[in-house]
N, C-alpha and C. Protein backbone atom coordinates (compact mmCIF):
# COMPACT_ATOMS: atom_id res chain seq x y z
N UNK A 1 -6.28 -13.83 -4.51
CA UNK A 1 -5.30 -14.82 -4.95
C UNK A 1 -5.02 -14.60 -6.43
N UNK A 2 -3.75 -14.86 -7.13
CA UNK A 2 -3.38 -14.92 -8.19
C UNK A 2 -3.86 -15.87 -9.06
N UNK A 3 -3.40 -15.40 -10.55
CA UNK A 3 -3.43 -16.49 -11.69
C UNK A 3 -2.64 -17.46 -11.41
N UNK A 4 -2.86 -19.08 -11.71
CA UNK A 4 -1.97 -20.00 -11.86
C UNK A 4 -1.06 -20.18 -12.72
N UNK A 5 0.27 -19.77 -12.86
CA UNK A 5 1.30 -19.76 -13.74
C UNK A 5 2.39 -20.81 -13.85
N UNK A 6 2.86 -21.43 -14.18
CA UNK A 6 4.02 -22.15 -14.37
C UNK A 6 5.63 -21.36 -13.56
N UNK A 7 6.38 -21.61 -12.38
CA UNK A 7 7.35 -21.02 -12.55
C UNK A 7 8.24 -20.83 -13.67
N UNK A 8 8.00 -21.64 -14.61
CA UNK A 8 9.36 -21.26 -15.98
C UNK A 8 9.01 -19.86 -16.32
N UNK A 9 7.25 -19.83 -16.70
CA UNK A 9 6.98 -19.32 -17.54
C UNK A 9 7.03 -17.63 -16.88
N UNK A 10 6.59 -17.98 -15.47
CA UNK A 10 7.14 -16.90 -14.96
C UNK A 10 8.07 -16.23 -14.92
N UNK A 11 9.26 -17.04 -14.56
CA UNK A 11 10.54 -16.26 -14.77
C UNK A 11 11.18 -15.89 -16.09
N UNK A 12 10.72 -16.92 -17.34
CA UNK A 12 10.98 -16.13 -18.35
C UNK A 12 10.27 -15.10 -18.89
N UNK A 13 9.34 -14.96 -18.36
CA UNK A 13 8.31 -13.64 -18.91
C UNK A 13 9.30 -12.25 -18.03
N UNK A 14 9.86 -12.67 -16.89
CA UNK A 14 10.27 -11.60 -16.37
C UNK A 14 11.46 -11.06 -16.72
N UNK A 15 12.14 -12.01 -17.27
CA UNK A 15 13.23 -12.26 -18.29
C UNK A 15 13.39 -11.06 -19.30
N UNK A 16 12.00 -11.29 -20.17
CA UNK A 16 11.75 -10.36 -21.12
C UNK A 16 11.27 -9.06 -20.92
N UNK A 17 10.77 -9.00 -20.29
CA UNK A 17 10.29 -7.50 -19.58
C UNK A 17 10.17 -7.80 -17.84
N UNK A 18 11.17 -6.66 -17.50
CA UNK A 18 10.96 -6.78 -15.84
C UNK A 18 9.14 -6.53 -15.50
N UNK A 19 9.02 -7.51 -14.34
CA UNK A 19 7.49 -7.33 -14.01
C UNK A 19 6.64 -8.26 -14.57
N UNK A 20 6.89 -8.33 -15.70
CA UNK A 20 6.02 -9.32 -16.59
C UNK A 20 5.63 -10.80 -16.08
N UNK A 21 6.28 -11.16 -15.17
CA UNK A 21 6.01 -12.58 -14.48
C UNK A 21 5.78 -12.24 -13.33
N UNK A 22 5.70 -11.19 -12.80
CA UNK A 22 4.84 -10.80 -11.33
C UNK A 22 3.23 -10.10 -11.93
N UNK A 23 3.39 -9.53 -13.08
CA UNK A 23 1.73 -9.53 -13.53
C UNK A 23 1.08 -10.17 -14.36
N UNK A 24 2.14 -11.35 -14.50
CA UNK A 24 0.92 -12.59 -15.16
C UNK A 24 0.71 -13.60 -13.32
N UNK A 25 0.90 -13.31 -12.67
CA UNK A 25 0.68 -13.94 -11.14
C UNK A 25 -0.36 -12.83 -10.70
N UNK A 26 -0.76 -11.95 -11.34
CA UNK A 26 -1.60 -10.74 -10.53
C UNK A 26 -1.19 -9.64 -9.34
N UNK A 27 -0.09 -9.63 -9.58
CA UNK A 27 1.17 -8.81 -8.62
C UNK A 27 1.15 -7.55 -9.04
N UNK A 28 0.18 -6.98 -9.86
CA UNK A 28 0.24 -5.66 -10.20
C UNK A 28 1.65 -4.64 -9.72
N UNK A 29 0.90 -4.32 -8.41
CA UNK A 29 2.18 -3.48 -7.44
C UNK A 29 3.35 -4.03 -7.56
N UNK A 30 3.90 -4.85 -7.37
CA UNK A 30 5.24 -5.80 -7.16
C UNK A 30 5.59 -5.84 -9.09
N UNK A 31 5.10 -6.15 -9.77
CA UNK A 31 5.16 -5.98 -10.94
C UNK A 31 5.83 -4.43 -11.15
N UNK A 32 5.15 -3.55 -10.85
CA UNK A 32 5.69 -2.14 -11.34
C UNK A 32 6.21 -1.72 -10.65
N UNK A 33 7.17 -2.19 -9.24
CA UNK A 33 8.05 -2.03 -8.25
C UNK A 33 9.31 -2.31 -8.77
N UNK A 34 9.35 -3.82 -9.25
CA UNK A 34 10.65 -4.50 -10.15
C UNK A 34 11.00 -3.21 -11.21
N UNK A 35 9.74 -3.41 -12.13
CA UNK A 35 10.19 -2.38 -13.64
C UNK A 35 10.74 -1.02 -13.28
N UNK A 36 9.90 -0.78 -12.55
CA UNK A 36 10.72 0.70 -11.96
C UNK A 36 12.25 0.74 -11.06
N UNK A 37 12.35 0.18 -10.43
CA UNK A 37 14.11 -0.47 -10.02
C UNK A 37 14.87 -0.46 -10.89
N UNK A 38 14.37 -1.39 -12.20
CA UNK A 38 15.90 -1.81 -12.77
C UNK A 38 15.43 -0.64 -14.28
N UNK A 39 14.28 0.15 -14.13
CA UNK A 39 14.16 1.42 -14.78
C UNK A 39 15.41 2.56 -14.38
N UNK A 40 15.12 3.00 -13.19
CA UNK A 40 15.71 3.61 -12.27
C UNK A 40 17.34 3.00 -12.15
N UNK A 41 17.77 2.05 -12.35
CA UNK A 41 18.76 1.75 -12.24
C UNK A 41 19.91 2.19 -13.37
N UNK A 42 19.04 1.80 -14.76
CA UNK A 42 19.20 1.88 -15.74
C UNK A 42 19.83 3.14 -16.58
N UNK A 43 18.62 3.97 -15.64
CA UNK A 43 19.23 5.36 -16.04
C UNK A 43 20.15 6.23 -15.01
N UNK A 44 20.20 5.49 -13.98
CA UNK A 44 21.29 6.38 -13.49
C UNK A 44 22.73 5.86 -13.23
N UNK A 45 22.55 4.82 -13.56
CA UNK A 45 24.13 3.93 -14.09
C UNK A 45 24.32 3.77 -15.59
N UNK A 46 23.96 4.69 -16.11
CA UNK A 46 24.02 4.50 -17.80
C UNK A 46 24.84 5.67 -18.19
N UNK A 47 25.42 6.29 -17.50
CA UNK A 47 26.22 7.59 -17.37
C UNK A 47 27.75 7.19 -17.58
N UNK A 48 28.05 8.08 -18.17
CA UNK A 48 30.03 7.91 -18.70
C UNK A 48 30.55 7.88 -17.22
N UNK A 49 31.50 7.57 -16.83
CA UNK A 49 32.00 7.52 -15.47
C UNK A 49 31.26 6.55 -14.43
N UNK A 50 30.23 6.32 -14.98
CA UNK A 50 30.00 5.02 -13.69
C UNK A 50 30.97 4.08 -12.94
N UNK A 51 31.18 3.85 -12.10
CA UNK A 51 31.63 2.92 -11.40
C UNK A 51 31.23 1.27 -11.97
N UNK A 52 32.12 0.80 -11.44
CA UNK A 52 31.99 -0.73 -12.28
C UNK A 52 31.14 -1.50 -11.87
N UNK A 53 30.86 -1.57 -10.26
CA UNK A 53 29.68 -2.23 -9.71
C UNK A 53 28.19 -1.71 -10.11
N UNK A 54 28.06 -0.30 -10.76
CA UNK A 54 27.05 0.14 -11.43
C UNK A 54 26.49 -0.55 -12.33
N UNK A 55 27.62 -1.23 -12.99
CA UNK A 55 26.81 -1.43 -14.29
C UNK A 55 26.32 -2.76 -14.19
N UNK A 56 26.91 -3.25 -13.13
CA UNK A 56 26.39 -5.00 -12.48
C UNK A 56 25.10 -4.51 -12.07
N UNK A 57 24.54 -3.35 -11.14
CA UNK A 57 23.39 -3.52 -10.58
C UNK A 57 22.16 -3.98 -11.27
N UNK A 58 22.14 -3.13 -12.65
CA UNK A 58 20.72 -3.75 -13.67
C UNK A 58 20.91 -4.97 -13.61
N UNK A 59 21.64 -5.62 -14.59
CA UNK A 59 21.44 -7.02 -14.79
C UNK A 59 20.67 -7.28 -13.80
N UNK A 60 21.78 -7.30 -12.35
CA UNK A 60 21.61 -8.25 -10.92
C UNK A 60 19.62 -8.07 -10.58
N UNK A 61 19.53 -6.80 -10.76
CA UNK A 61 18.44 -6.20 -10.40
C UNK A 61 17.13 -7.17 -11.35
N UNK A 62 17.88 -6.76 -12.73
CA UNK A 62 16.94 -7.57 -13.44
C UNK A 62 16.85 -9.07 -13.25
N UNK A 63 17.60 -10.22 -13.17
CA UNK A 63 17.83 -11.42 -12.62
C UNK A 63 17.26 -11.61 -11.72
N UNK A 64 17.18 -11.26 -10.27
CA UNK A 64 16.93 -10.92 -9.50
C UNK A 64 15.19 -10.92 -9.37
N UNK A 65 14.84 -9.75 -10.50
CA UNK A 65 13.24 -10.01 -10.46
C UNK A 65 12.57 -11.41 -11.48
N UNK A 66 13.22 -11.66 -12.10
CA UNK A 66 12.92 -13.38 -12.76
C UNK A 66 13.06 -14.13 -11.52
N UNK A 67 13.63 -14.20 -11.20
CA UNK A 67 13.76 -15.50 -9.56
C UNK A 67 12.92 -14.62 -8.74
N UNK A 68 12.11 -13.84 -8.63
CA UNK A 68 11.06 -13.41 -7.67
C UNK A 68 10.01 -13.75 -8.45
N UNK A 69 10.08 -14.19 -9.46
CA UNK A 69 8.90 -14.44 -9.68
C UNK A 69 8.50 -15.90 -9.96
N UNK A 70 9.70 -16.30 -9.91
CA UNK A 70 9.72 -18.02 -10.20
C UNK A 70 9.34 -18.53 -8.89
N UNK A 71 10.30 -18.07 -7.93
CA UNK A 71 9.85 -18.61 -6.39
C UNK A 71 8.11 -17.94 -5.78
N UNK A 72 7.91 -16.57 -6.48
CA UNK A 72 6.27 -16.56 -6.26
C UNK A 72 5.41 -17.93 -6.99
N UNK A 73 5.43 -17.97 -8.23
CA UNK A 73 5.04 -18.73 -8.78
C UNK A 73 5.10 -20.53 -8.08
N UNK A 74 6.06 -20.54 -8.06
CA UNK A 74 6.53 -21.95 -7.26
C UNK A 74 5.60 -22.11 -6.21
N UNK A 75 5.54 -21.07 -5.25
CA UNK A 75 4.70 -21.00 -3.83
C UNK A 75 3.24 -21.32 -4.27
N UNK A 76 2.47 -20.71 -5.35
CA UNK A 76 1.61 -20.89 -5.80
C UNK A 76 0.78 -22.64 -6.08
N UNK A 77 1.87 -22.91 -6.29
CA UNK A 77 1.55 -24.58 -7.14
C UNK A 77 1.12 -25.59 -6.12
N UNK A 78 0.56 -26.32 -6.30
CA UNK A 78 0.00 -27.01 -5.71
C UNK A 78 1.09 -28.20 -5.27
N UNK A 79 0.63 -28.21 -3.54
CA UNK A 79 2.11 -29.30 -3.27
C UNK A 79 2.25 -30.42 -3.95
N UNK A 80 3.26 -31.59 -4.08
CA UNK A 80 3.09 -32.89 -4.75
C UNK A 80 2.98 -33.72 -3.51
N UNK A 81 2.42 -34.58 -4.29
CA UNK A 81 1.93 -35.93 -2.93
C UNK A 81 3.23 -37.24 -3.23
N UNK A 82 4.09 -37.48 -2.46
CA UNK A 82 4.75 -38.64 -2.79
C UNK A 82 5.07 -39.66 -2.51
């Protein structure tokens, strides 16, 4: 089982560096799955002539891994009683 994290803090850690809020949850693998994606993305849509939906994929990619890690995080937390 993972560290207990805050979803904010999660998703803004992932914010700042892809992964970074899947390995403060202990997601190692999934952590360096994200970084490498929007790595990989990065450099091969970073080319003169790209297509326009190219250059949407990072962001999306990156966004994308902040809300994977917010909704991991979220799952994590302990239910509320109401």
């Amino acid at each position: 089982m993972g560290k207990a994290v805050s979803p904010r803090r999660a998703a803004i850690s992932s914010l700042l560096l892809p992964g970074l809020g899947q390995e403060a949850l202990g997601l190692r693998r999934r952590a360096l799955a994200w970084c490498a994606a929007i790595l990989i993305s990065l450099v091969a849509f970073s080319r003169p002539g790209t297509p326009a939906w190219g250059l949407l994929l990072p962001p999306a990619l990156w966004l994308a891994g902040a809300w994977d890690a917010w909704r991991l995080a979220r799952g994590r937390q302990e239910p509320r009683v109401r």
